[in-house]
N, C-alpha and C. Protein backbone atom coordinates (compact mmCIF):
# COMPACT_ATOMS: atom_id res chain seq x y z
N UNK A 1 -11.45 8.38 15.80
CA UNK A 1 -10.55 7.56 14.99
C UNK A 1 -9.14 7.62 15.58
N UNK A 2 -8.57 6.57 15.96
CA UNK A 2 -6.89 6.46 15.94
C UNK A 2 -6.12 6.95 15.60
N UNK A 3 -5.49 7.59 15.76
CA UNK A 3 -4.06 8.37 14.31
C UNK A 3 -3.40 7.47 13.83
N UNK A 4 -3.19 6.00 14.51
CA UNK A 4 -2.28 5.31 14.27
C UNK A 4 -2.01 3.90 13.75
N UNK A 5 -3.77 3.90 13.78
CA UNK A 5 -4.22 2.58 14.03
C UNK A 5 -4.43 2.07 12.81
N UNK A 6 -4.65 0.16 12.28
CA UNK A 6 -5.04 0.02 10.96
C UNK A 6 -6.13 -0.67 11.29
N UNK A 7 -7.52 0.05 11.05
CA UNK A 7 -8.40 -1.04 11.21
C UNK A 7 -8.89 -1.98 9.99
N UNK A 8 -9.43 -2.65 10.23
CA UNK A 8 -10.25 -3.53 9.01
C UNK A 8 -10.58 -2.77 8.34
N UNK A 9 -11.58 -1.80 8.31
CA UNK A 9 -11.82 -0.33 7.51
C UNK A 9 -11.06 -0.10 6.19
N UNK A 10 -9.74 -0.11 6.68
CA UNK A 10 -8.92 0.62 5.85
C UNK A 10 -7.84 -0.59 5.33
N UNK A 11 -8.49 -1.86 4.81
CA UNK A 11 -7.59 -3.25 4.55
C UNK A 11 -8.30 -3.29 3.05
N UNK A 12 -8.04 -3.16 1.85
CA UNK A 12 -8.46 -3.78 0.89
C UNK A 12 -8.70 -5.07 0.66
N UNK A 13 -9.85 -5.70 0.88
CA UNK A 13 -10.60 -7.02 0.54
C UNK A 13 -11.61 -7.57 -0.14
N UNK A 14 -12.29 -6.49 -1.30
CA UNK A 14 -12.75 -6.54 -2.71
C UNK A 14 -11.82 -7.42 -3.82
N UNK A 15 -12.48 -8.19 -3.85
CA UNK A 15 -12.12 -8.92 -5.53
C UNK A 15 -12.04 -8.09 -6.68
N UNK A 16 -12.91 -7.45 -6.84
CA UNK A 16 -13.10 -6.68 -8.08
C UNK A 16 -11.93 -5.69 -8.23
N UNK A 17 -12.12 -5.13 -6.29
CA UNK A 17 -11.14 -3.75 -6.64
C UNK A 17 -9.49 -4.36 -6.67
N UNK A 18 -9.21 -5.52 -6.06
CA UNK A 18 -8.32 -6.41 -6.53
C UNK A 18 -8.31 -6.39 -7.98
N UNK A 19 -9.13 -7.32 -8.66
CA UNK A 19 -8.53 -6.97 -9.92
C UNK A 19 -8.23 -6.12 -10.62
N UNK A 20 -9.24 -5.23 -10.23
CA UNK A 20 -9.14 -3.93 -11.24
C UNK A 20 -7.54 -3.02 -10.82
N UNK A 21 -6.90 -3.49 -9.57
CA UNK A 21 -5.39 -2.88 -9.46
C UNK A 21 -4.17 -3.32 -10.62
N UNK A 22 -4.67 -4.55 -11.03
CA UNK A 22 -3.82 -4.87 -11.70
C UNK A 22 -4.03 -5.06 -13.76
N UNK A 23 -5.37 -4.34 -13.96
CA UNK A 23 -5.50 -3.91 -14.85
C UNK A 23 -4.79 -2.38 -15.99
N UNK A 24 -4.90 -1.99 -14.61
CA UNK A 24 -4.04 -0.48 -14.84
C UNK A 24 -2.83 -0.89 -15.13
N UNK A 25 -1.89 0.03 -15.04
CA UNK A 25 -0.30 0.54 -15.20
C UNK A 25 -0.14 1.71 -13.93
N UNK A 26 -0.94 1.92 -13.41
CA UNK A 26 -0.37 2.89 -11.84
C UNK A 26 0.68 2.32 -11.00
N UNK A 27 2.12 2.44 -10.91
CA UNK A 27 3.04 1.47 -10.18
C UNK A 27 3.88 2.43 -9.77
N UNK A 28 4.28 2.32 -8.11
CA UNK A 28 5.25 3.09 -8.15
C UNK A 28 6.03 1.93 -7.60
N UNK A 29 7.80 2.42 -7.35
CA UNK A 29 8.84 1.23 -6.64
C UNK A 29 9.53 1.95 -5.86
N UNK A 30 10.01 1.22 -5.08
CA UNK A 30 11.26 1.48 -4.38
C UNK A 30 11.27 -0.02 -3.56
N UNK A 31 12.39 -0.17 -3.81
CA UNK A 31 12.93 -1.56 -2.96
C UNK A 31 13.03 -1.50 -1.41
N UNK A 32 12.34 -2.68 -1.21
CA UNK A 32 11.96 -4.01 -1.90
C UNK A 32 10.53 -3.75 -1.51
N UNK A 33 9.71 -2.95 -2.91
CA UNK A 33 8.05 -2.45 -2.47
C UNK A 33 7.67 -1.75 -4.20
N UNK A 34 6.78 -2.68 -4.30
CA UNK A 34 6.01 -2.53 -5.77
C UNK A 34 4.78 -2.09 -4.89
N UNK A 35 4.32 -0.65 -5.12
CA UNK A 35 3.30 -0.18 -4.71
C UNK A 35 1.66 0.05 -5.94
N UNK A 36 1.23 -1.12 -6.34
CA UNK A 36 0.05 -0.49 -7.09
C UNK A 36 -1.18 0.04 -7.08
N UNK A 37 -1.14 0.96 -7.34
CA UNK A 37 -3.18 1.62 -6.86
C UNK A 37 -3.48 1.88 -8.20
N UNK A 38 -4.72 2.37 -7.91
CA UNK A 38 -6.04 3.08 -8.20
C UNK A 38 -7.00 3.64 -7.91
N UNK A 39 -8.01 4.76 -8.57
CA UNK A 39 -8.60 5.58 -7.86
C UNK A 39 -10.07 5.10 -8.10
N UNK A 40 -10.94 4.92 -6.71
CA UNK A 40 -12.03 4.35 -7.15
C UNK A 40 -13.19 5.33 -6.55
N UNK A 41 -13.96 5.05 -7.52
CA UNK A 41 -14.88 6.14 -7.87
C UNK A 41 -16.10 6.57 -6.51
N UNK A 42 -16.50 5.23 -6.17
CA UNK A 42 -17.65 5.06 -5.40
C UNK A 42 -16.83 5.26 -3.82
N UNK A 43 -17.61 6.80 -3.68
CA UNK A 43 -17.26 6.81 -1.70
C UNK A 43 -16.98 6.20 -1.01
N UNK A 44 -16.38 6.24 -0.30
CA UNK A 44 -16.23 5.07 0.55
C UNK A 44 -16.65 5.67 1.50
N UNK A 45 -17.49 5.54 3.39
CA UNK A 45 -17.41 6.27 4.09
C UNK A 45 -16.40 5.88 5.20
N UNK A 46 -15.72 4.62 5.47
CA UNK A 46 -14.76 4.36 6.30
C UNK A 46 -13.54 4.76 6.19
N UNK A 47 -12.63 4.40 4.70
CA UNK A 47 -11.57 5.23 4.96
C UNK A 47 -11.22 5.75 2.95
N UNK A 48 -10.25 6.51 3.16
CA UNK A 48 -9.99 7.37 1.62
C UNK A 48 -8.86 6.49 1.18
N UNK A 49 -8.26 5.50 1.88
CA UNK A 49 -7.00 4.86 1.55
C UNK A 49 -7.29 3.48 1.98
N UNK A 50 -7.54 2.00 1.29
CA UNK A 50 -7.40 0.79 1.36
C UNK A 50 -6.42 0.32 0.88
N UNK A 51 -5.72 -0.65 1.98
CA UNK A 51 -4.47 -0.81 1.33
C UNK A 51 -4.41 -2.57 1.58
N UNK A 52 -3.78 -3.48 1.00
CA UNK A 52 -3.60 -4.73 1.24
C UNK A 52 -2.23 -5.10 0.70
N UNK A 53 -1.80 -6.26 1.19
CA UNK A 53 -0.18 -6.61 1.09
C UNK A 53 -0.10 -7.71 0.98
N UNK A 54 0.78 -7.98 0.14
CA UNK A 54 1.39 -9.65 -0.79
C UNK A 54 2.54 -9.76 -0.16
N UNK A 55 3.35 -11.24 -0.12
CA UNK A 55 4.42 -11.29 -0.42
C UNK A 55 4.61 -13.12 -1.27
N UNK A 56 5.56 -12.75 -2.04
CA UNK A 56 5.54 -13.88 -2.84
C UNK A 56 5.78 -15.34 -2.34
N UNK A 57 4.51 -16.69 -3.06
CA UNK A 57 5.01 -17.56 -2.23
C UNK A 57 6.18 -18.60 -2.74
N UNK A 58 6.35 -17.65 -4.16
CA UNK A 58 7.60 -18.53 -4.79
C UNK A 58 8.57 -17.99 -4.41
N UNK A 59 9.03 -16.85 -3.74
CA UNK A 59 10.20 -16.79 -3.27
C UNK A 59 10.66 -16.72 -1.71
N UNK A 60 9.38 -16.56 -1.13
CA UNK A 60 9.54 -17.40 0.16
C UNK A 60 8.51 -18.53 0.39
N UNK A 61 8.79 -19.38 0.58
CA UNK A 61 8.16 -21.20 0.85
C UNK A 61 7.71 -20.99 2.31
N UNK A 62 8.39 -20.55 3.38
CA UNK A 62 7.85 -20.99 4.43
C UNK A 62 6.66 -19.57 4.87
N UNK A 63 5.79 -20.03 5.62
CA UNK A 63 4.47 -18.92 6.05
C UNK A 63 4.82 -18.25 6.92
N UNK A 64 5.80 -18.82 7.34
CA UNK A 64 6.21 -17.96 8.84
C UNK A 64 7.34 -17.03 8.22
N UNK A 65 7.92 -16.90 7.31
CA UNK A 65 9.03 -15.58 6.75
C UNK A 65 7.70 -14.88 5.82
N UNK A 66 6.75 -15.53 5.23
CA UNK A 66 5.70 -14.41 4.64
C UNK A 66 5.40 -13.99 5.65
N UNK A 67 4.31 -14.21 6.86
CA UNK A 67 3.93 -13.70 7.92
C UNK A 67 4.67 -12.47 8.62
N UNK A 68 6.37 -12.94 8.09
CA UNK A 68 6.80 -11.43 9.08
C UNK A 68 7.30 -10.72 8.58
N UNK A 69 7.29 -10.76 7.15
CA UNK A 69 7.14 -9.66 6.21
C UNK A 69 6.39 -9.20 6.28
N UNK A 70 5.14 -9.57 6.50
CA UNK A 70 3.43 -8.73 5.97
C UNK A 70 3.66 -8.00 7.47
N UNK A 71 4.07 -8.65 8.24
CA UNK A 71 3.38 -8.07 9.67
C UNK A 71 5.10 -6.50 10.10
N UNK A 72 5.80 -6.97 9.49
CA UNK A 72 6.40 -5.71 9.89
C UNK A 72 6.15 -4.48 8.40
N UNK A 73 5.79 -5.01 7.48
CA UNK A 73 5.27 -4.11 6.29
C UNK A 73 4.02 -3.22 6.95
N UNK A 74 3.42 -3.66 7.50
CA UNK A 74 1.88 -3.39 7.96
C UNK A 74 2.11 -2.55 8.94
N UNK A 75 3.18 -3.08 10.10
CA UNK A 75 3.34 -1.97 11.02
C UNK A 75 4.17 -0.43 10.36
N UNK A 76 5.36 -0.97 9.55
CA UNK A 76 5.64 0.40 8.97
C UNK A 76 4.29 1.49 8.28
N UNK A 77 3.38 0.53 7.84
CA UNK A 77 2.30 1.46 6.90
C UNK A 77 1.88 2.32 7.87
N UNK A 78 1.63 1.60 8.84
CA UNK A 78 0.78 1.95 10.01
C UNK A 78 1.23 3.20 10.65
N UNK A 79 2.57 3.51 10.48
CA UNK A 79 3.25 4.59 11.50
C UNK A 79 3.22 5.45 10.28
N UNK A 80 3.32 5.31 8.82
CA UNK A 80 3.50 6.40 8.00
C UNK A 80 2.24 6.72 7.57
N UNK A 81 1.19 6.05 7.65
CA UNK A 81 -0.21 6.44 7.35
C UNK A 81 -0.58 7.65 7.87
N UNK A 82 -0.56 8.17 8.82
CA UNK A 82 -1.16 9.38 9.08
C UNK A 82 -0.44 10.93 8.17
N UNK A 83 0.59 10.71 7.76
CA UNK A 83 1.29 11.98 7.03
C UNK A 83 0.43 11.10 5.38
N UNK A 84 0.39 9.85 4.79
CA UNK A 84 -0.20 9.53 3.52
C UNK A 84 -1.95 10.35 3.95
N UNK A 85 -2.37 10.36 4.75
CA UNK A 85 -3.89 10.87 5.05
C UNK A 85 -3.73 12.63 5.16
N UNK A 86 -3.10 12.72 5.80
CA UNK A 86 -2.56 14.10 5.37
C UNK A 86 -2.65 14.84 3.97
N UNK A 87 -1.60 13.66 3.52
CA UNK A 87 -1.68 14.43 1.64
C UNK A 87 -3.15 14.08 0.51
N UNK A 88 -3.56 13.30 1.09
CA UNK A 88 -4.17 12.52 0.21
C UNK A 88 -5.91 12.53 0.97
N UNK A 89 -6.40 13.79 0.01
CA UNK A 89 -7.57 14.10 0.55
C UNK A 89 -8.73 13.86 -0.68
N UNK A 90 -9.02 12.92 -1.18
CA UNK A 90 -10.10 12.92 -2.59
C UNK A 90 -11.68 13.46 -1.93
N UNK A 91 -12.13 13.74 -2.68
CA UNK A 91 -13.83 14.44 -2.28
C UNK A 91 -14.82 13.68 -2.86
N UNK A 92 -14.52 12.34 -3.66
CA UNK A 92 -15.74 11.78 -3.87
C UNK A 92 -15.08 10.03 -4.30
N UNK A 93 -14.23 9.75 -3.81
CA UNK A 93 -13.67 8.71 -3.89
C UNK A 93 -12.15 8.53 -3.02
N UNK A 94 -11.86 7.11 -3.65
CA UNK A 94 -10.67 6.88 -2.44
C UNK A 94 -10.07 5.55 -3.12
N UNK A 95 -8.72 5.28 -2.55
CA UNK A 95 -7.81 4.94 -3.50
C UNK A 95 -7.46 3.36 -2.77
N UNK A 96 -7.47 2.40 -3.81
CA UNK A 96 -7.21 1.35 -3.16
C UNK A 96 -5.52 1.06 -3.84
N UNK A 97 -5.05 0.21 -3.03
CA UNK A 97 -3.55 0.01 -3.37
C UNK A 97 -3.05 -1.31 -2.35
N UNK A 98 -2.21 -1.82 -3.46
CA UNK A 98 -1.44 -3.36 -3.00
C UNK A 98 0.23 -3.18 -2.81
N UNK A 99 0.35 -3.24 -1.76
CA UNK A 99 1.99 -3.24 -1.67
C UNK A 99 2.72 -4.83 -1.94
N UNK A 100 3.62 -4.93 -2.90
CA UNK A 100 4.04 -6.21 -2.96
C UNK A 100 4.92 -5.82 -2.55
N UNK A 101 5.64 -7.07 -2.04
CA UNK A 101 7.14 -7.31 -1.49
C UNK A 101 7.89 -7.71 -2.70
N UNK A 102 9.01 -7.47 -3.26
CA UNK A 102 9.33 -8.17 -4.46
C UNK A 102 11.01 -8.31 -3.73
N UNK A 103 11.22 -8.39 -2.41
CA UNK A 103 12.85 -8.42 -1.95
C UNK A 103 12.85 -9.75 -2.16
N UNK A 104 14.58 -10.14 -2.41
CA UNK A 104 14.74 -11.59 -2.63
C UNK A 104 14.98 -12.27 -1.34
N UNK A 105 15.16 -11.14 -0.27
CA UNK A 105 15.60 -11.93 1.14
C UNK A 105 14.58 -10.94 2.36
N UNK A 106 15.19 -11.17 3.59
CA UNK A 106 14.00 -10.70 4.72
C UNK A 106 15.02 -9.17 4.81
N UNK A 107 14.18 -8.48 4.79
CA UNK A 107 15.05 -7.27 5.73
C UNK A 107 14.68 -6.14 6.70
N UNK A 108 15.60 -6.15 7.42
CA UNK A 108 15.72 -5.49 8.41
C UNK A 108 14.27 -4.54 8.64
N UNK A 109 13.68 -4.49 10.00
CA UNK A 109 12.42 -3.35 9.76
C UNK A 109 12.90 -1.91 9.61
N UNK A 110 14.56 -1.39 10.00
CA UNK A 110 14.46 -0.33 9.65
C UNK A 110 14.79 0.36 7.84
N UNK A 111 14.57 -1.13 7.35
CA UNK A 111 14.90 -1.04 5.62
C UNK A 111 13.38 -0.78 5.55
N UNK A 112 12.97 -1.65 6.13
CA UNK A 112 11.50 -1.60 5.61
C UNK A 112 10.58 0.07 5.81
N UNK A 113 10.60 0.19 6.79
CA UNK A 113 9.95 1.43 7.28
C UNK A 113 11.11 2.45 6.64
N UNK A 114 12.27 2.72 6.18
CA UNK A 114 12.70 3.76 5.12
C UNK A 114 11.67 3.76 3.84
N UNK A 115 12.04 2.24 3.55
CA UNK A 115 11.19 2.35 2.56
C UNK A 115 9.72 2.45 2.15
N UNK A 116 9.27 2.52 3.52
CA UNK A 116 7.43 2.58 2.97
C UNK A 116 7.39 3.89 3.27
N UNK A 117 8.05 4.82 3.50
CA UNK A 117 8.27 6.31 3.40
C UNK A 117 8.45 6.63 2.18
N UNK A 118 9.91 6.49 1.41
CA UNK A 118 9.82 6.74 0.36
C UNK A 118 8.68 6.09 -0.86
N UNK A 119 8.29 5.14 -0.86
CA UNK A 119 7.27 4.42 -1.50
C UNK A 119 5.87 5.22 -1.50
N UNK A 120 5.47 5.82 -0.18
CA UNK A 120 4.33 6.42 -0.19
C UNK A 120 3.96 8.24 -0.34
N UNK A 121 5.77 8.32 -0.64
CA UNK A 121 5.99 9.51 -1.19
C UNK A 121 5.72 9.88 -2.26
N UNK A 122 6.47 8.68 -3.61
CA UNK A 122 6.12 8.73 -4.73
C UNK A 122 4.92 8.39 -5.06
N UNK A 123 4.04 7.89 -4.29
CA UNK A 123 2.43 7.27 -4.50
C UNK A 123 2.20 9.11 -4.66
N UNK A 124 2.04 9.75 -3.59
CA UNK A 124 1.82 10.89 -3.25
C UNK A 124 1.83 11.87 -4.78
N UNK A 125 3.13 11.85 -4.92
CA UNK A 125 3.37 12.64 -5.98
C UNK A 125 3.04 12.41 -7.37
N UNK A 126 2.80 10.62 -7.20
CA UNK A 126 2.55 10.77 -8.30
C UNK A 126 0.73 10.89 -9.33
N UNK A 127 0.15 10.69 -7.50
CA UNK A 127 -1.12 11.42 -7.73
C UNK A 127 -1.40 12.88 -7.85
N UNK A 128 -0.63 13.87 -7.36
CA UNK A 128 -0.76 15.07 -7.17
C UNK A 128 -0.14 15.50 -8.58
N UNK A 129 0.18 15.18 -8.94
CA UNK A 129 0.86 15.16 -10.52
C UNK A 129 0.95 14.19 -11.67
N UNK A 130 -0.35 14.27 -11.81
CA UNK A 130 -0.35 12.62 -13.06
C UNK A 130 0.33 13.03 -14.52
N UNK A 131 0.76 11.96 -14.82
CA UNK A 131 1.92 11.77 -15.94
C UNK A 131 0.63 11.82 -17.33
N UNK A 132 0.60 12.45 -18.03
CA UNK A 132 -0.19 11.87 -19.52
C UNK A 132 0.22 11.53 -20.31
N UNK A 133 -0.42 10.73 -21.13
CA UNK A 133 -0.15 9.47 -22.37
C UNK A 133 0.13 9.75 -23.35
């Protein structure tokens, strides 16, 4: 396996497990990154972390400013993924999660990659420490 790499493997592309992300209340933030998961039950044997990425098409119109949002979002995941695999070891399941973009403008990749650090920090913590109701 790659250390670094994102394969198809590890892309969330279930409908179901799509919906079922946005049934919950699991959310963490940090700007400009609405991070939502969930923990799903059934093994996975490819990877412990599926992740997939939005960005809105009402607040950007053209495909080519979505496109390079997703594609420098994706590369930041990509370089911080191996310390998120690190922390995040489940034994009979594995966690799917949607990063939205919710910035009102494009920014910079080194905003971006701060922030999918801190973003996948609080994911981190806030699995290793769940909040009760």
């Amino acid at each position: 396996m790659r250390k670094y790499g994102l394969p198809k493997s590890a892309r969330l592309k279930s409908r179901k497990v799509i919906s079922a992300l946005f049934t919950g209340k699991t959310h963490v933030f940090q700007y400009p990154f609405k991070l939502v998961y969930t923990f799903v039950e059934e093994p996975d044997p490819t990877s412990n972390v599926k992740i997939a990425v939005t960005v809105s098409k009402k607040r950007f119109k053209s495909a080519v400013k979505r496109n390079l949002i997703k594609r420098r979002t994706k590369e930041a995941y990509r370089i911080a993924k191996p310390e998120l695999l690190h922390s995040v070891q489940p034994d009979d399941g594995w966690y799917a999660m949607m990063l939205i973009y919710i910035g009102k403008e494009i920014e910079p990749y080194a905003i971006i990659e701060h922030s999918m650090k801190g973003v996948l920090k609080k994911f981190v913590h806030a699995i290793k420490s769940p909040v009760v109701d």
